[in-house]
PDB file of N, CA and C in Angstrom:
ATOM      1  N   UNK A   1      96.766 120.987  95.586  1.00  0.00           N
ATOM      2  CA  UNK A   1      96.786 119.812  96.436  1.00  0.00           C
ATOM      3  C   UNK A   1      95.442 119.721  97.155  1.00  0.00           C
ATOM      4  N   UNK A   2      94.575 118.615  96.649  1.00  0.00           N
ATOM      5  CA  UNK A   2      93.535 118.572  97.726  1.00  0.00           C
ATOM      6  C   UNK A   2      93.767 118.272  99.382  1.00  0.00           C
ATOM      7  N   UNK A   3      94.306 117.268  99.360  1.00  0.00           N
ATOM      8  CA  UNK A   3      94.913 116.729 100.702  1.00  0.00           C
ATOM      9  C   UNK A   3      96.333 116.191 100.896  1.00  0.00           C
ATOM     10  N   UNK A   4      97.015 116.420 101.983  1.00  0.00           N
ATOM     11  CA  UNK A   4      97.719 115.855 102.019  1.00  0.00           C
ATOM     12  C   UNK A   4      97.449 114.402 103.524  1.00  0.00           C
ATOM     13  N   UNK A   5      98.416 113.478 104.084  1.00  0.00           N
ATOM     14  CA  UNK A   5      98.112 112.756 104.757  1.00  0.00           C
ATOM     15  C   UNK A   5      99.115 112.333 105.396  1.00  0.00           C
ATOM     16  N   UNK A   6      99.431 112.133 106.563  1.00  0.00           N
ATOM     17  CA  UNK A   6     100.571 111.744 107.037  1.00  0.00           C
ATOM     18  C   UNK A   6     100.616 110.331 107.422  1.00  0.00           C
ATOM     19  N   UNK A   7     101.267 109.374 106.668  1.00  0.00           N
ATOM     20  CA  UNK A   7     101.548 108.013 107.678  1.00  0.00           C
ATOM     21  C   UNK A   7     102.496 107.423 108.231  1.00  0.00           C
ATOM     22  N   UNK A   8     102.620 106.287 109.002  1.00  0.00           N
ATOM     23  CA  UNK A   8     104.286 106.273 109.707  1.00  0.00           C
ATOM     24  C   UNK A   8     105.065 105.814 108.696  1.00  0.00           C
ATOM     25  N   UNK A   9     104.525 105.156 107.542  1.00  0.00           N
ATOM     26  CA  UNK A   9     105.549 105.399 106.603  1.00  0.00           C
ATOM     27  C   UNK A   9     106.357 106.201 105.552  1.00  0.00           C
ATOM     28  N   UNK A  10     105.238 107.415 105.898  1.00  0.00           N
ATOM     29  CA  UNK A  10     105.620 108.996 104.949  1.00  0.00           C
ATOM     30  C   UNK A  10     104.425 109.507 104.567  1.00  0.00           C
ATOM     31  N   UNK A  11     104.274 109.987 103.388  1.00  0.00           N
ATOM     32  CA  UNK A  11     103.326 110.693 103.603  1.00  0.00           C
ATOM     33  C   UNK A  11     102.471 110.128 101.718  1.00  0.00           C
ATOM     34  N   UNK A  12     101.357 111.197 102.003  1.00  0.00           N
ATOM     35  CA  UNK A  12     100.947 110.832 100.844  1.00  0.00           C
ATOM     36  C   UNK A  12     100.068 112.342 100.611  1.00  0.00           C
ATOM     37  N   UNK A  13      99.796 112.653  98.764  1.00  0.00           N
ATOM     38  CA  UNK A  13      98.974 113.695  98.141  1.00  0.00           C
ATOM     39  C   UNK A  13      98.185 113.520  97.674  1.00  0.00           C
ATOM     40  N   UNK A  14      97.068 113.708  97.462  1.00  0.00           N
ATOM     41  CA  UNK A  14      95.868 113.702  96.835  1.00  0.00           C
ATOM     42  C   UNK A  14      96.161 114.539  95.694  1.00  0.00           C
ATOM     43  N   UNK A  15      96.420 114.575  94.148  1.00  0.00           N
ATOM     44  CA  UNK A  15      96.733 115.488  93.324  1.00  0.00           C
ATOM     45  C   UNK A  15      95.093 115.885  92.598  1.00  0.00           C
ATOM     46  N   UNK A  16      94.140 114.212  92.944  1.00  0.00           N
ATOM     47  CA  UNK A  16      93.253 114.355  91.798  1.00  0.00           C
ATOM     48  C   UNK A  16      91.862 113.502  92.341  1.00  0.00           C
ATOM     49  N   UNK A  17      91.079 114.481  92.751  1.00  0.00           N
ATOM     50  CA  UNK A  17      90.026 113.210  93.229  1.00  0.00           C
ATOM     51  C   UNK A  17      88.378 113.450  92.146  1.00  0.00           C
ATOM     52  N   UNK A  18      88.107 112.544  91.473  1.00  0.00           N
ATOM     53  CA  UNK A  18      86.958 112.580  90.928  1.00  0.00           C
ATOM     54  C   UNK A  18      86.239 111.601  90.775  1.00  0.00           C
ATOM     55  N   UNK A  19      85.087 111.190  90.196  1.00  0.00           N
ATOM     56  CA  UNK A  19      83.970 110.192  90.590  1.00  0.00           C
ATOM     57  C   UNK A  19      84.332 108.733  90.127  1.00  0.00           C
ATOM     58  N   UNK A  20      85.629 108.906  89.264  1.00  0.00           N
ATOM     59  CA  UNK A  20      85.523 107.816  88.251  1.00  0.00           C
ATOM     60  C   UNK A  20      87.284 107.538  88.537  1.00  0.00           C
ATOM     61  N   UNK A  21      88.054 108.218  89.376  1.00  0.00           N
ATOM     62  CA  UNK A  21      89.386 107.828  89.315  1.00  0.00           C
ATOM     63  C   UNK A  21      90.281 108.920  90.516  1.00  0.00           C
ATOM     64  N   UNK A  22      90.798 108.503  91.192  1.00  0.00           N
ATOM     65  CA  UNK A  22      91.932 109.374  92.036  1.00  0.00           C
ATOM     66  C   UNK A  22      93.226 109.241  92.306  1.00  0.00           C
ATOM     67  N   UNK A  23      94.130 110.098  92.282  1.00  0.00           N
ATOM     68  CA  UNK A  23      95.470 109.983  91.601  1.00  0.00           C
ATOM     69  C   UNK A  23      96.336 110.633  93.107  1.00  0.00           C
ATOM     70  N   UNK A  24      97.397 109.990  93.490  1.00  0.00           N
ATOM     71  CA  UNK A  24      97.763 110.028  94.824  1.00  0.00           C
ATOM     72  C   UNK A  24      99.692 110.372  94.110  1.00  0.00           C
ATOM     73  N   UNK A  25     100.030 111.247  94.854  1.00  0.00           N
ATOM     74  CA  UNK A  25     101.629 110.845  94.563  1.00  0.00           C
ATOM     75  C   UNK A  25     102.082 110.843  96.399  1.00  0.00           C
ATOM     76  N   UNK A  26     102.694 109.404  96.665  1.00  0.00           N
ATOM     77  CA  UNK A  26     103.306 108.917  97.742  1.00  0.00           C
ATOM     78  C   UNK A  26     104.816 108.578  97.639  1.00  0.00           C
ATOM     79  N   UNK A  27     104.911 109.276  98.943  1.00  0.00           N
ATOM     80  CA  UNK A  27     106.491 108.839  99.588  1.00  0.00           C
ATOM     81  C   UNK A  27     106.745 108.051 100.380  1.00  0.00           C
ATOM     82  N   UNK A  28     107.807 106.953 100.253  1.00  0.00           N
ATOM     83  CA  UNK A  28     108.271 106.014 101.311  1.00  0.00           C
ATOM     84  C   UNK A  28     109.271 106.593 102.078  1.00  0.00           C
ATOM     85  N   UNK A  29     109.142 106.305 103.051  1.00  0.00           N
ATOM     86  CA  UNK A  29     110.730 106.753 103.885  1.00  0.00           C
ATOM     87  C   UNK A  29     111.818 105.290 103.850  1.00  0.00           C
ATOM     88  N   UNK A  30     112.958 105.780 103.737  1.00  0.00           N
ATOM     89  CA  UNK A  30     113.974 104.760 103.882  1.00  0.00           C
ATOM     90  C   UNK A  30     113.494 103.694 104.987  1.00  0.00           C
ATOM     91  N   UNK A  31     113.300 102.123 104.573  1.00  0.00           N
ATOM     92  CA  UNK A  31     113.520 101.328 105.503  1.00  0.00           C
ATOM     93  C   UNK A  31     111.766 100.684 105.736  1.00  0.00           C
ATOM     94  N   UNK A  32     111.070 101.976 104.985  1.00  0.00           N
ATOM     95  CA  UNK A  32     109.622 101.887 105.384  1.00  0.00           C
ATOM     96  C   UNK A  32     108.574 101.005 104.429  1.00  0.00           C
ATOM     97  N   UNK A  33     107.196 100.532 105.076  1.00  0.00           N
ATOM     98  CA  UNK A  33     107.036  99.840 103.910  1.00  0.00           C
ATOM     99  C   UNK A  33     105.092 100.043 104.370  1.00  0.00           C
ATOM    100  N   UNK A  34     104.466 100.043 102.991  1.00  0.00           N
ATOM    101  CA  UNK A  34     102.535 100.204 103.479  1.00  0.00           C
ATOM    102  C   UNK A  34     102.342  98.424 103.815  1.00  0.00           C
ATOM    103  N   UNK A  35     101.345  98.663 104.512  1.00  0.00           N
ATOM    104  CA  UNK A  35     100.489  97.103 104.942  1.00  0.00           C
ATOM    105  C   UNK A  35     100.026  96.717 103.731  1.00  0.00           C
ATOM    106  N   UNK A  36     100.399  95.305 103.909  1.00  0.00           N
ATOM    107  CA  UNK A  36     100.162  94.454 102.959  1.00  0.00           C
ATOM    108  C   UNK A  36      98.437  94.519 102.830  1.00  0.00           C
ATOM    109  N   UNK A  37      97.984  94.555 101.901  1.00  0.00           N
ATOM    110  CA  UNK A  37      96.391  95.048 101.781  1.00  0.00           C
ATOM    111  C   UNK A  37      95.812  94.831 100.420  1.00  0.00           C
ATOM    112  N   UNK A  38      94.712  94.771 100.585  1.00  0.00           N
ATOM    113  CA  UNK A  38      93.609  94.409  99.460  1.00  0.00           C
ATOM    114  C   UNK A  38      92.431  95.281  99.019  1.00  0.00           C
ATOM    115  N   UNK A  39      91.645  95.276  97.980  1.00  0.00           N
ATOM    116  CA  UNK A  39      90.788  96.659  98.209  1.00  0.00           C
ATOM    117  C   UNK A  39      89.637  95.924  97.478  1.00  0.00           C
ATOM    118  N   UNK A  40      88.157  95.937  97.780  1.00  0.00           N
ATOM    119  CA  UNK A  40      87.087  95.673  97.074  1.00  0.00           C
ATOM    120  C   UNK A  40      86.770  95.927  96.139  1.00  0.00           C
ATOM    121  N   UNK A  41      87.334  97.495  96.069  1.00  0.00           N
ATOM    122  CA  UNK A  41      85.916  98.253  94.842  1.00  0.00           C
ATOM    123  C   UNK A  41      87.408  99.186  94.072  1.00  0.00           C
ATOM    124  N   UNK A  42      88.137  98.803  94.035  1.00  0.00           N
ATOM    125  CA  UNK A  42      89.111  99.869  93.641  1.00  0.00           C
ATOM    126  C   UNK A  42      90.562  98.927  92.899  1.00  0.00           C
ATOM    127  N   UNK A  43      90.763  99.520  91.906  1.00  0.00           N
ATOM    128  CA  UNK A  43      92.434  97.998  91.291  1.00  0.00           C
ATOM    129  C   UNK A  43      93.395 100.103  91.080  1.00  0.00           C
ATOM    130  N   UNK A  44      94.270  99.510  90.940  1.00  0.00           N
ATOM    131  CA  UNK A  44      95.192 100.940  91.157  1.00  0.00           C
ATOM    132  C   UNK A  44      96.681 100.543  90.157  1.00  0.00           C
ATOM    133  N   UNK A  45      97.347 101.300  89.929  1.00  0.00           N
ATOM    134  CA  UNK A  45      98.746 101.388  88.642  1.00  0.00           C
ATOM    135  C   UNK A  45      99.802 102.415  89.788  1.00  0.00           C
ATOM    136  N   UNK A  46     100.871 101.813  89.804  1.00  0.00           N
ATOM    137  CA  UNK A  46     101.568 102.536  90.407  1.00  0.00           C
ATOM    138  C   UNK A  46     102.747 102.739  89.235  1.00  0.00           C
ATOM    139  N   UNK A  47     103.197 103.903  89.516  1.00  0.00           N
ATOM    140  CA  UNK A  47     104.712 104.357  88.312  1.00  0.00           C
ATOM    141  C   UNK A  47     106.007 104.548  89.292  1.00  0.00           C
ATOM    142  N   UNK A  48     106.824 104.057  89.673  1.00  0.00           N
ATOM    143  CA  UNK A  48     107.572 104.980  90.812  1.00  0.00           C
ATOM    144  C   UNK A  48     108.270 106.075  89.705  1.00  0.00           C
ATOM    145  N   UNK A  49     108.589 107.229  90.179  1.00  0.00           N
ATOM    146  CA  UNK A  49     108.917 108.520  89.877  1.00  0.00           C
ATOM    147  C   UNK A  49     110.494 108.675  90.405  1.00  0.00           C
ATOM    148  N   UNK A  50     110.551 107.958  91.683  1.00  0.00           N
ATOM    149  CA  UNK A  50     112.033 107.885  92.694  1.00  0.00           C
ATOM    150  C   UNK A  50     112.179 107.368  93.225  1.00  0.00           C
ATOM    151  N   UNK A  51     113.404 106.791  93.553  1.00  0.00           N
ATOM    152  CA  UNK A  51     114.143 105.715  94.129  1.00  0.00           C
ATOM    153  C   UNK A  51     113.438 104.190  93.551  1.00  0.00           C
ATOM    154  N   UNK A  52     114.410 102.958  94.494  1.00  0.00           N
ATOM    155  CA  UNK A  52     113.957 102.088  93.719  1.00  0.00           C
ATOM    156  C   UNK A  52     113.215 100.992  94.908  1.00  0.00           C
ATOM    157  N   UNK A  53     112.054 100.831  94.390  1.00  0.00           N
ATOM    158  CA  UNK A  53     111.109 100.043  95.009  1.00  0.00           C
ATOM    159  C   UNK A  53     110.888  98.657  94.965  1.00  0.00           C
ATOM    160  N   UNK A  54     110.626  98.084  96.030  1.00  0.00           N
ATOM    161  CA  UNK A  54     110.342  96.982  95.726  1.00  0.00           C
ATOM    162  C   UNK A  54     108.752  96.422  96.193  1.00  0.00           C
ATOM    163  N   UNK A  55     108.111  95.584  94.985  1.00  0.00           N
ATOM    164  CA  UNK A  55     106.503  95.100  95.783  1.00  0.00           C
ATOM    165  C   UNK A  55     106.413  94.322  95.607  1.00  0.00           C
ATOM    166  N   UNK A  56     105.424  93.547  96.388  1.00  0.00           N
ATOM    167  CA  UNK A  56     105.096  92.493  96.886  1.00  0.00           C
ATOM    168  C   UNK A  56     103.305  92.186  96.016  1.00  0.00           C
ATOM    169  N   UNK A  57     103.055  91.429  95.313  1.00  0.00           N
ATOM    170  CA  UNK A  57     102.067  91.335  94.511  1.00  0.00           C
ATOM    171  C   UNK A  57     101.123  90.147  94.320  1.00  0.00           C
ATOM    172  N   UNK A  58     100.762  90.112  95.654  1.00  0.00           N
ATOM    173  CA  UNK A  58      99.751  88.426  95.564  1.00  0.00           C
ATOM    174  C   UNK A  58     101.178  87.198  96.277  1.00  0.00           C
ATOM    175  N   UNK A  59     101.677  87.987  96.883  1.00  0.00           N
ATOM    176  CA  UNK A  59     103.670  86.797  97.796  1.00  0.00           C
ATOM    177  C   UNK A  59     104.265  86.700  96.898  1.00  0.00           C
ATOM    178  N   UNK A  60     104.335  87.489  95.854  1.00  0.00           N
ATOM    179  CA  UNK A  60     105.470  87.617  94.833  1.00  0.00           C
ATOM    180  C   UNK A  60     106.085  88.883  95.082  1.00  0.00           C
ATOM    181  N   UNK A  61     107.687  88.802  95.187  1.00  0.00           N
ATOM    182  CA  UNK A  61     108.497  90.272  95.198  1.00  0.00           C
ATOM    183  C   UNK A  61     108.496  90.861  93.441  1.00  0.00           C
ATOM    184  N   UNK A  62     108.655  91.995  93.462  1.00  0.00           N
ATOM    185  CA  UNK A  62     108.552  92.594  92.102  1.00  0.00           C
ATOM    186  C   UNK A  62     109.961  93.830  92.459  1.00  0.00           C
ATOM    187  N   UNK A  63     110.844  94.012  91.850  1.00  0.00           N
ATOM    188  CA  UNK A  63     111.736  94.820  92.205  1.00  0.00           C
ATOM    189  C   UNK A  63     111.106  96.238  90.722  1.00  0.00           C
ATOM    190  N   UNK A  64     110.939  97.982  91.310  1.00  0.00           N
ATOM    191  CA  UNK A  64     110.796  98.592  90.296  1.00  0.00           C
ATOM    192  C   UNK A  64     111.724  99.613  90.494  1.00  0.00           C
ATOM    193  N   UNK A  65     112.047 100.800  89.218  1.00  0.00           N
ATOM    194  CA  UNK A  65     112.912 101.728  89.461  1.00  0.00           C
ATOM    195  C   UNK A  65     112.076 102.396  88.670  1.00  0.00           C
ATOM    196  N   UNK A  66     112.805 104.007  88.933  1.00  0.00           N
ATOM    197  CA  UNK A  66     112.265 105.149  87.731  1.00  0.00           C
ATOM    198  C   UNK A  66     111.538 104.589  86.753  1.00  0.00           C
ATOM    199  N   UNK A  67     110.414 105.243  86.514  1.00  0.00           N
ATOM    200  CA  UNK A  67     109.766 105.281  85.267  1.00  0.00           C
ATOM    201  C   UNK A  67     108.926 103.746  85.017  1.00  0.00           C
ATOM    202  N   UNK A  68     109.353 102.801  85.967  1.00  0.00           N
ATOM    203  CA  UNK A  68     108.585 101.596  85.920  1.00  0.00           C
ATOM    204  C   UNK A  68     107.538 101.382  86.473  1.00  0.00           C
ATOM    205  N   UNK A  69     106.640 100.875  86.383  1.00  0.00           N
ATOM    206  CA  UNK A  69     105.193 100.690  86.769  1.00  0.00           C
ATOM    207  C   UNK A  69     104.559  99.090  86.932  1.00  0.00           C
ATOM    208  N   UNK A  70     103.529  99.357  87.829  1.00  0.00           N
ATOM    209  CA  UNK A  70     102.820  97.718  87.834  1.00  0.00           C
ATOM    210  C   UNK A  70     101.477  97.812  87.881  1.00  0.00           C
ATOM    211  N   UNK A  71     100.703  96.698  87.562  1.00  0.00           N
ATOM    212  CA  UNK A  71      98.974  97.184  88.048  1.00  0.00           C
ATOM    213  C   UNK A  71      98.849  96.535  88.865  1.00  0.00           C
ATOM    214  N   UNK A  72      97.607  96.808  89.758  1.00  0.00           N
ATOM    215  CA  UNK A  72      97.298  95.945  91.341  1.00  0.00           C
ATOM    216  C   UNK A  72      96.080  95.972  90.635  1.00  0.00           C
ATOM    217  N   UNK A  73      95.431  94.334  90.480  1.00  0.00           N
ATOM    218  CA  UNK A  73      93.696  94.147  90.009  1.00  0.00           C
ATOM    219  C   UNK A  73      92.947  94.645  91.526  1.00  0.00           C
ATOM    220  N   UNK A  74      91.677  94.485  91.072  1.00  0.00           N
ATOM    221  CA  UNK A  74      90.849  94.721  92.208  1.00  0.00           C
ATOM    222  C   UNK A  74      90.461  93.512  93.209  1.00  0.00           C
ATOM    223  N   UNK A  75      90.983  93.668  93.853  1.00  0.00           N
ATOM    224  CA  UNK A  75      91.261  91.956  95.476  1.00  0.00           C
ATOM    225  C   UNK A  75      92.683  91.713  95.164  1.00  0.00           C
ATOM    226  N   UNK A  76      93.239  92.472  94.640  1.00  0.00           N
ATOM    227  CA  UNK A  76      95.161  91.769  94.490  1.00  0.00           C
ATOM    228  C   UNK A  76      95.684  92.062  95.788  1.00  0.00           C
ATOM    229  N   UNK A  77      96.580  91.406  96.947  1.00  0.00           N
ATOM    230  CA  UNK A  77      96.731  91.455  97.958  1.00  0.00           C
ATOM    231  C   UNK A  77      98.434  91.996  97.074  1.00  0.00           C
ATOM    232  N   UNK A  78      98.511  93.530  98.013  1.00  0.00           N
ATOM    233  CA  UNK A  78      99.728  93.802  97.874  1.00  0.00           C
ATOM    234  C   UNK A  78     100.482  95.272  98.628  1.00  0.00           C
ATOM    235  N   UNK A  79     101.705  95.277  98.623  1.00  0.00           N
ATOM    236  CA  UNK A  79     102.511  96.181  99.156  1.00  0.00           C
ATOM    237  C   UNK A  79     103.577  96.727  98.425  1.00  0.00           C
ATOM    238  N   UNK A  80     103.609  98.516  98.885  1.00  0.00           N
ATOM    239  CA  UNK A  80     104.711  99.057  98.681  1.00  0.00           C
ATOM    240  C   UNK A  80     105.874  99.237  99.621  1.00  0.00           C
ATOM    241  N   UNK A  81     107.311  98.656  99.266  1.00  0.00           N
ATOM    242  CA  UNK A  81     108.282  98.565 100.087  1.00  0.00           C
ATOM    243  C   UNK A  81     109.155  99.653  99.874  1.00  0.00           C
ATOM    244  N   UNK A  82     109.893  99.943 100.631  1.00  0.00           N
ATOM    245  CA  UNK A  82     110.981 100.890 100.111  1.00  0.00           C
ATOM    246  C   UNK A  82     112.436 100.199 101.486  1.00  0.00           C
ATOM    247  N   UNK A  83     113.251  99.265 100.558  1.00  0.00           N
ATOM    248  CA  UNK A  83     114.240  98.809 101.382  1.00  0.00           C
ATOM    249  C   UNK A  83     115.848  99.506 101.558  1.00  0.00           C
ATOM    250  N   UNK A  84     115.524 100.415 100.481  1.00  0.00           N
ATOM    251  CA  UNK A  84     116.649 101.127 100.385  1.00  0.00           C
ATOM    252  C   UNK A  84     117.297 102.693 101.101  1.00  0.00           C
ATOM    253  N   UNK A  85     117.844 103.255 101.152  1.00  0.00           N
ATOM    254  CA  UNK A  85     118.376 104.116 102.000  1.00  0.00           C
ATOM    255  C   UNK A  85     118.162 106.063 101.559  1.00  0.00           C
ATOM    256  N   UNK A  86     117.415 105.560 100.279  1.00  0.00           N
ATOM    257  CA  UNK A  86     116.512 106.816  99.784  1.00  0.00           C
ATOM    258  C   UNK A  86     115.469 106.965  99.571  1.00  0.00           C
ATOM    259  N   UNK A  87     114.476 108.131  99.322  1.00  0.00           N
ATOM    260  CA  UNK A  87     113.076 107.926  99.423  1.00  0.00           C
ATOM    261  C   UNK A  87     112.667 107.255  98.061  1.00  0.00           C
ATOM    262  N   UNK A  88     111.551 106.809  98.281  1.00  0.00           N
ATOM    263  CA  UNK A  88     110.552 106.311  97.237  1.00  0.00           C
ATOM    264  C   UNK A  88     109.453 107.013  97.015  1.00  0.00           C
ATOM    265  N   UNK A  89     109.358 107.490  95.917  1.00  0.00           N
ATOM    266  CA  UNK A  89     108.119 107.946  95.077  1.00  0.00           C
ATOM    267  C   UNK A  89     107.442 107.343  94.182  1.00  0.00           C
ATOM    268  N   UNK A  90     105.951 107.511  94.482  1.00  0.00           N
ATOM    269  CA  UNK A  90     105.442 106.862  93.251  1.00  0.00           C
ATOM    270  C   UNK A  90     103.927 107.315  92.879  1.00  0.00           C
ATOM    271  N   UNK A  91     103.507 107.385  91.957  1.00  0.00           N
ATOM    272  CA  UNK A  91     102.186 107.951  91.450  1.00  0.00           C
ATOM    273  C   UNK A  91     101.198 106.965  91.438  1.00  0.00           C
ATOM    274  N   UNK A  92     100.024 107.126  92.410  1.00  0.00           N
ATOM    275  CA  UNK A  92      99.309 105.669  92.259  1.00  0.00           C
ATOM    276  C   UNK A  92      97.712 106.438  91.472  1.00  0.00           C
ATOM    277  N   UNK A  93      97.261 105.587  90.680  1.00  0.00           N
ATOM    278  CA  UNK A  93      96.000 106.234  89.833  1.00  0.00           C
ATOM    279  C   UNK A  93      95.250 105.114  90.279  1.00  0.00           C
ATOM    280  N   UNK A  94      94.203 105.283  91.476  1.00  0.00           N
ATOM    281  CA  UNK A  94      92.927 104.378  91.228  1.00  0.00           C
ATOM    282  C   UNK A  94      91.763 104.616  90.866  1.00  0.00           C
ATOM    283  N   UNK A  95      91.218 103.913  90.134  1.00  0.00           N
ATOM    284  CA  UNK A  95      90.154 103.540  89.271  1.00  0.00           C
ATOM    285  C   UNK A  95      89.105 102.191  89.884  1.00  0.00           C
ATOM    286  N   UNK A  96      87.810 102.740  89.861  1.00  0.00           N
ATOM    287  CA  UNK A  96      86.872 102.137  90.602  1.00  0.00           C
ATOM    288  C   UNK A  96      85.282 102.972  90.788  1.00  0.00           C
ATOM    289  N   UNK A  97      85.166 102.020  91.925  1.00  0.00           N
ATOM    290  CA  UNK A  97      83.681 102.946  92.283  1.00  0.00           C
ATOM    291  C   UNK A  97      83.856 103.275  93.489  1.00  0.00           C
ATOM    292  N   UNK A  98      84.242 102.810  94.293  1.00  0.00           N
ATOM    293  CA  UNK A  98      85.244 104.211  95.577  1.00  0.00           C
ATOM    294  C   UNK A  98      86.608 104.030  96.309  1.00  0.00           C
ATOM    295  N   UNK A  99      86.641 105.090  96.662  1.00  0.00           N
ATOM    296  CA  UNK A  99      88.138 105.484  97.072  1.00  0.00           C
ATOM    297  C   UNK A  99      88.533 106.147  98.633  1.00  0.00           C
ATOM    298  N   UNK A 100      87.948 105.451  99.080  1.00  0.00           N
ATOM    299  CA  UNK A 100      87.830 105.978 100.513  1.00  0.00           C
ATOM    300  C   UNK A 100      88.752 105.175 101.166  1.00  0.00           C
ATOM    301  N   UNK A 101      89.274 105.010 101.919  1.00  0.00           N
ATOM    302  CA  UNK A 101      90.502 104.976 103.243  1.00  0.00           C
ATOM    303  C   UNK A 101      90.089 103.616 103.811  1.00  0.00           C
ATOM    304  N   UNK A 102      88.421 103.304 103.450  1.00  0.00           N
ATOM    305  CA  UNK A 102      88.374 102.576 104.867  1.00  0.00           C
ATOM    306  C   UNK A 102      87.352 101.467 103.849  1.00  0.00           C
ATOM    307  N   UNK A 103      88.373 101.644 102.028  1.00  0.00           N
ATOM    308  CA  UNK A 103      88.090 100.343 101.686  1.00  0.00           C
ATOM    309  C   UNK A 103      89.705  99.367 101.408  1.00  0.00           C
ATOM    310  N   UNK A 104      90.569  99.589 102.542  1.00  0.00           N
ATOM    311  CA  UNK A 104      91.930  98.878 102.497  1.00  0.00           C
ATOM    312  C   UNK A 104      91.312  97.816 103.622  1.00  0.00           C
ATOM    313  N   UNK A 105      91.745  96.693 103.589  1.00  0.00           N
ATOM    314  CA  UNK A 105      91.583  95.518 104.210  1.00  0.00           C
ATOM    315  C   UNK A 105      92.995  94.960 103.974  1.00  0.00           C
ATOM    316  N   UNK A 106      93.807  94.871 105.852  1.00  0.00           N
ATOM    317  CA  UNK A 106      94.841  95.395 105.967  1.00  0.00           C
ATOM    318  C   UNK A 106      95.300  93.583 106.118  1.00  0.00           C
ATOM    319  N   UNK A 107      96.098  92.979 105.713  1.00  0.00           N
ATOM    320  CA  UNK A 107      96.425  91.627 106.027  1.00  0.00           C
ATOM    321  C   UNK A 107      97.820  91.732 106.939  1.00  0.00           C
ATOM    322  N   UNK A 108      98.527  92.321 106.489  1.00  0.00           N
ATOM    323  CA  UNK A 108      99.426  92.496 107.880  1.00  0.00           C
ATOM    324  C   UNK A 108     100.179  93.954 107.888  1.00  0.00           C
ATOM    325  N   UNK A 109     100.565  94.613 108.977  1.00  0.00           N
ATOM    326  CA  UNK A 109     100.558  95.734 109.260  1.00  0.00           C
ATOM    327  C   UNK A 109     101.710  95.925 110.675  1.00  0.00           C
ATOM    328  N   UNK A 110     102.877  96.537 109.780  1.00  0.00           N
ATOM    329  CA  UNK A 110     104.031  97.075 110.781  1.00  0.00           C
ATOM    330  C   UNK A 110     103.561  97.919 112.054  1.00  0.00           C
ATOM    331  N   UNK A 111     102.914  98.809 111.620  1.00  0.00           N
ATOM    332  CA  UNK A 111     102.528  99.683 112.302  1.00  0.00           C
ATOM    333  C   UNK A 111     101.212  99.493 113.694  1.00  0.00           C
ATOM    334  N   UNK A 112     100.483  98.260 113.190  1.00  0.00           N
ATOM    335  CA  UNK A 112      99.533  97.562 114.370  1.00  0.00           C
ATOM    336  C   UNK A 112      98.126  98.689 113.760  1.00  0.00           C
ATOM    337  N   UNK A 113      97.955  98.912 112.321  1.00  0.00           N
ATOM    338  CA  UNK A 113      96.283  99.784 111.962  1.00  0.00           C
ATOM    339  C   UNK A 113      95.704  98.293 111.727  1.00  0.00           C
ATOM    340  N   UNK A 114      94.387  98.479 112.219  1.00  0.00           N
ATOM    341  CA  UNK A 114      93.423  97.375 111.337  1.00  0.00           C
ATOM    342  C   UNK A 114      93.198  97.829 109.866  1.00  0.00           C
TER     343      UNK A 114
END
């Protein structure tokens, strides 16, 4: 594990960080959901692994379960939800030219982060 990270919506792992791609496996907590957000330099594939998710993809809902997956392009305004009463897992692989924290550009946000 390179890193791990704590957010108020659960947490998240760093499994894989290298120049050309970094691979995250994240948990939702029941009820919890990430800020709706956009990214410059980075488009990302999520798989959920557990429970069943629902996202939000440019104001479109997308309902996913086990083993299903979606891609987010690079500027796709979107969110991971978890509305249900078990956790959510999911493997996110982004691909780009960086991957840093502080290229999310947050459009709206439960929690009050810019």
């Amino acid at each position: 594990m390179l890193e791990i990270g704590e957010r108020p919506w659960g947490k998240y792992y760093v499994l894989a960080d290298e120049p050309n791609y970094k691979l995250k496996r994240i948990e939702v907590n029941p009820g919890q959901k990430l800020s709706y957000q956009y990214h410059h330099k980075r488009q990302e594939q999520w798989t959920v692994i557990e429970g069943d998710a629902t996202v939000v993809l440019d104001d479109k809902e997308i309902k996913l379960g086990y083993g299903e997956s979606i891609f987010i392009p690079l500027g796709a305004k979107h969110r991971m939800m978890n509305l249900s009463e078990k956790p959510v897992v999911f493997i996110e692989v982004q691909t780009g030219t960086y991957f840093g924290e502080d290229d999310i550009v947050r459009i709206e946000d439960e929690y009050d982060r810019s």
